[in-house]
N, C-alpha and C. Protein backbone atom coordinates (compact mmCIF):
# COMPACT_ATOMS: atom_id res chain seq x y z
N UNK A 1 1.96 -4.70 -11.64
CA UNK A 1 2.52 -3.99 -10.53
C UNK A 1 1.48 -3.00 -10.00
N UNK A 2 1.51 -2.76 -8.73
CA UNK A 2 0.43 -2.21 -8.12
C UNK A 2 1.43 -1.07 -7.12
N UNK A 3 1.32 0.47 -7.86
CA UNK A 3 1.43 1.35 -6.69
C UNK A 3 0.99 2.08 -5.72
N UNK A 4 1.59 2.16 -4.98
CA UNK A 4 0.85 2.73 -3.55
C UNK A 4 1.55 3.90 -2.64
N UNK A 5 0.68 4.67 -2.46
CA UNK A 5 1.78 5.97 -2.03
C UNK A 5 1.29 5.98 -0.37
N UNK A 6 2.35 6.08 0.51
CA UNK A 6 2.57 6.14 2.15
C UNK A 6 1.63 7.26 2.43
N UNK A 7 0.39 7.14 3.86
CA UNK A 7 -0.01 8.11 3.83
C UNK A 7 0.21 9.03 4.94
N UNK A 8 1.45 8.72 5.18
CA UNK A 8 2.27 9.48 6.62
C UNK A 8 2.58 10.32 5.45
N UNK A 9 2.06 12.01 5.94
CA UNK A 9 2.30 13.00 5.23
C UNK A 9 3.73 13.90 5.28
N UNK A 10 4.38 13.46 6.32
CA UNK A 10 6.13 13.74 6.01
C UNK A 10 6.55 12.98 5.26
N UNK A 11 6.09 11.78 4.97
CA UNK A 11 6.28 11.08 3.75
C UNK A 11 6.32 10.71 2.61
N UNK A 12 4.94 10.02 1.80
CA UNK A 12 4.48 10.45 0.73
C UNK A 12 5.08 9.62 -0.43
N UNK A 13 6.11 8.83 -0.24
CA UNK A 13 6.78 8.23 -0.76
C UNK A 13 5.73 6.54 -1.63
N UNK A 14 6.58 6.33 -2.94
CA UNK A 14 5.19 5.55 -3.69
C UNK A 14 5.68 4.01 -3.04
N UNK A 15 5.09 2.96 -2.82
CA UNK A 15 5.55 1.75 -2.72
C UNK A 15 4.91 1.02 -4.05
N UNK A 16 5.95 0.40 -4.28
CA UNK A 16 5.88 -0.53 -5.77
C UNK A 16 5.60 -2.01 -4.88
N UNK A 17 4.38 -2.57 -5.03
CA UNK A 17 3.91 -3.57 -5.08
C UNK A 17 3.95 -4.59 -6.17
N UNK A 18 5.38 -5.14 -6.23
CA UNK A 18 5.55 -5.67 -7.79
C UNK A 18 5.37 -7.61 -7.98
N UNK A 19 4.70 -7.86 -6.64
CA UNK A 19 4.53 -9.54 -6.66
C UNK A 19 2.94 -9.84 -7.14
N UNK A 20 3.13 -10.45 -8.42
CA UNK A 20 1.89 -11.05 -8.65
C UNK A 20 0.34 -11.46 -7.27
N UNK A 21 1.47 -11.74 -6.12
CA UNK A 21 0.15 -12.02 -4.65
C UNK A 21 -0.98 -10.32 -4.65
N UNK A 22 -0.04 -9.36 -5.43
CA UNK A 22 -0.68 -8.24 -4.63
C UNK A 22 -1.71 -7.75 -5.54
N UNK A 23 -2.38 -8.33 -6.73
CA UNK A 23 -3.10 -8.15 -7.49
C UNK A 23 -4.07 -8.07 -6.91
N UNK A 24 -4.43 -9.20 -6.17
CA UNK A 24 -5.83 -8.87 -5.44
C UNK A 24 -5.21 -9.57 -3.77
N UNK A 25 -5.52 -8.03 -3.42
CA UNK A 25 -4.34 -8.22 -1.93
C UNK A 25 -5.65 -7.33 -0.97
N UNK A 26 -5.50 -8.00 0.47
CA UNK A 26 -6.57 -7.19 1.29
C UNK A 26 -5.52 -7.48 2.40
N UNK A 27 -5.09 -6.51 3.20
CA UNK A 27 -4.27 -6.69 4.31
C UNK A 27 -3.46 -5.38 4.42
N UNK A 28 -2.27 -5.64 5.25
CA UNK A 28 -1.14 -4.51 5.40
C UNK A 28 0.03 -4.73 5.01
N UNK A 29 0.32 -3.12 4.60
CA UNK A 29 1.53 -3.22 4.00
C UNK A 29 2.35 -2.01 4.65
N UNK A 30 3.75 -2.20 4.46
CA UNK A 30 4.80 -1.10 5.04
C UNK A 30 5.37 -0.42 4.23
N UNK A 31 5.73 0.90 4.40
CA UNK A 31 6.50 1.87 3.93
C UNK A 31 7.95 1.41 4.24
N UNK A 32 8.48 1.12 3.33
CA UNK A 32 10.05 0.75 3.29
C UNK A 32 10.95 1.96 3.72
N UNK A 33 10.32 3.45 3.19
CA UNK A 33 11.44 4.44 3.70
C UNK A 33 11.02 4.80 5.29
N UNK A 34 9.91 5.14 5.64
CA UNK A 34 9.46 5.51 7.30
C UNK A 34 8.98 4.77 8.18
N UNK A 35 8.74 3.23 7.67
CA UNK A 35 8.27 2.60 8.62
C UNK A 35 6.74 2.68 8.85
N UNK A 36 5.90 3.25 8.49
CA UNK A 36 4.42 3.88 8.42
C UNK A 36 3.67 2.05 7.63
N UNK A 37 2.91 1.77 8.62
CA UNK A 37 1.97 0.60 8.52
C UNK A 37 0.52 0.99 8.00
N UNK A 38 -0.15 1.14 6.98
CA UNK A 38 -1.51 0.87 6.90
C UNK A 38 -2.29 -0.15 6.26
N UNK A 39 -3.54 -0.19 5.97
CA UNK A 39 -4.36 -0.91 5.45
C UNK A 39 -4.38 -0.50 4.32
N UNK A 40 -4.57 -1.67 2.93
CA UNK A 40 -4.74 -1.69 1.82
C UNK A 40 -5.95 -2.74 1.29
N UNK A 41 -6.72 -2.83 0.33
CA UNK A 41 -7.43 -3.59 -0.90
C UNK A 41 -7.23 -3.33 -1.92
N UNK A 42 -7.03 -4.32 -2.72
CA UNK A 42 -6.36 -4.11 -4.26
C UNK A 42 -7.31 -4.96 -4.83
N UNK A 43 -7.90 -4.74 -5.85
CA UNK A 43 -8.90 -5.72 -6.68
C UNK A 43 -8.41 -5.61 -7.97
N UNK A 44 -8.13 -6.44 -8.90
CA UNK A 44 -7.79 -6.69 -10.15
C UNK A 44 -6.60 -5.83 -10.11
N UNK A 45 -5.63 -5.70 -9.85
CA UNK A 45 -4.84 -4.51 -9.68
C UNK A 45 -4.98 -3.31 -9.35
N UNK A 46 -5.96 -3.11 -9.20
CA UNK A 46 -6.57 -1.39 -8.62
C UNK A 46 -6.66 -1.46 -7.44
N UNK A 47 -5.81 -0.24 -7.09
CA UNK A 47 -6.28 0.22 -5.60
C UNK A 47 -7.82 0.37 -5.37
N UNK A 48 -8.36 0.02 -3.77
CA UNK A 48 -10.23 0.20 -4.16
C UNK A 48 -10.01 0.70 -2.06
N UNK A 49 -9.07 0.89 -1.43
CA UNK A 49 -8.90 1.86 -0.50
C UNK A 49 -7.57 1.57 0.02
N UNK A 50 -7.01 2.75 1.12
CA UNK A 50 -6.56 2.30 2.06
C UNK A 50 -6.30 3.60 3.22
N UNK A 51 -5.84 2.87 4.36
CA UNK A 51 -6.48 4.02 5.13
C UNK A 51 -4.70 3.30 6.51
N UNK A 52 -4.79 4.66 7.14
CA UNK A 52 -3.94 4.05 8.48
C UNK A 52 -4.21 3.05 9.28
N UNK A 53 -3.47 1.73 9.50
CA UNK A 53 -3.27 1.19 10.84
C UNK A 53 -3.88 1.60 11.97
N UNK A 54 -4.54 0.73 12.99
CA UNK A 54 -4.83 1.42 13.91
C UNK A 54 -3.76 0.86 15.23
């Protein structure tokens, strides 16, 4: 499982990335509570960045 915390700062909230695809995942993902879209890379399960949507 791979977590990830929203970086809309009224937010902040963690997203649980719990599907085996997201182990090594390069793309976007959504905040389930605000709706907030950014960019993620996950390598071996480790986060290795992510940054806002443009």
């Amino acid at each position: 499982m791979v977590h990830v915390f929203c970086l809309k700062e009224k937010c902040r909230s963690v997203i649980h990335l719990d599907s085996h695809e997201y182990w090594n995942f390069k793309g976007k993902v959504k905040c389930l509570k605000c709706g907030a879209e950014f960019e993620i890379e996950v390598e071996e399960g480790k986060l290795k960045s992510s940054r806002k949507s443009d």
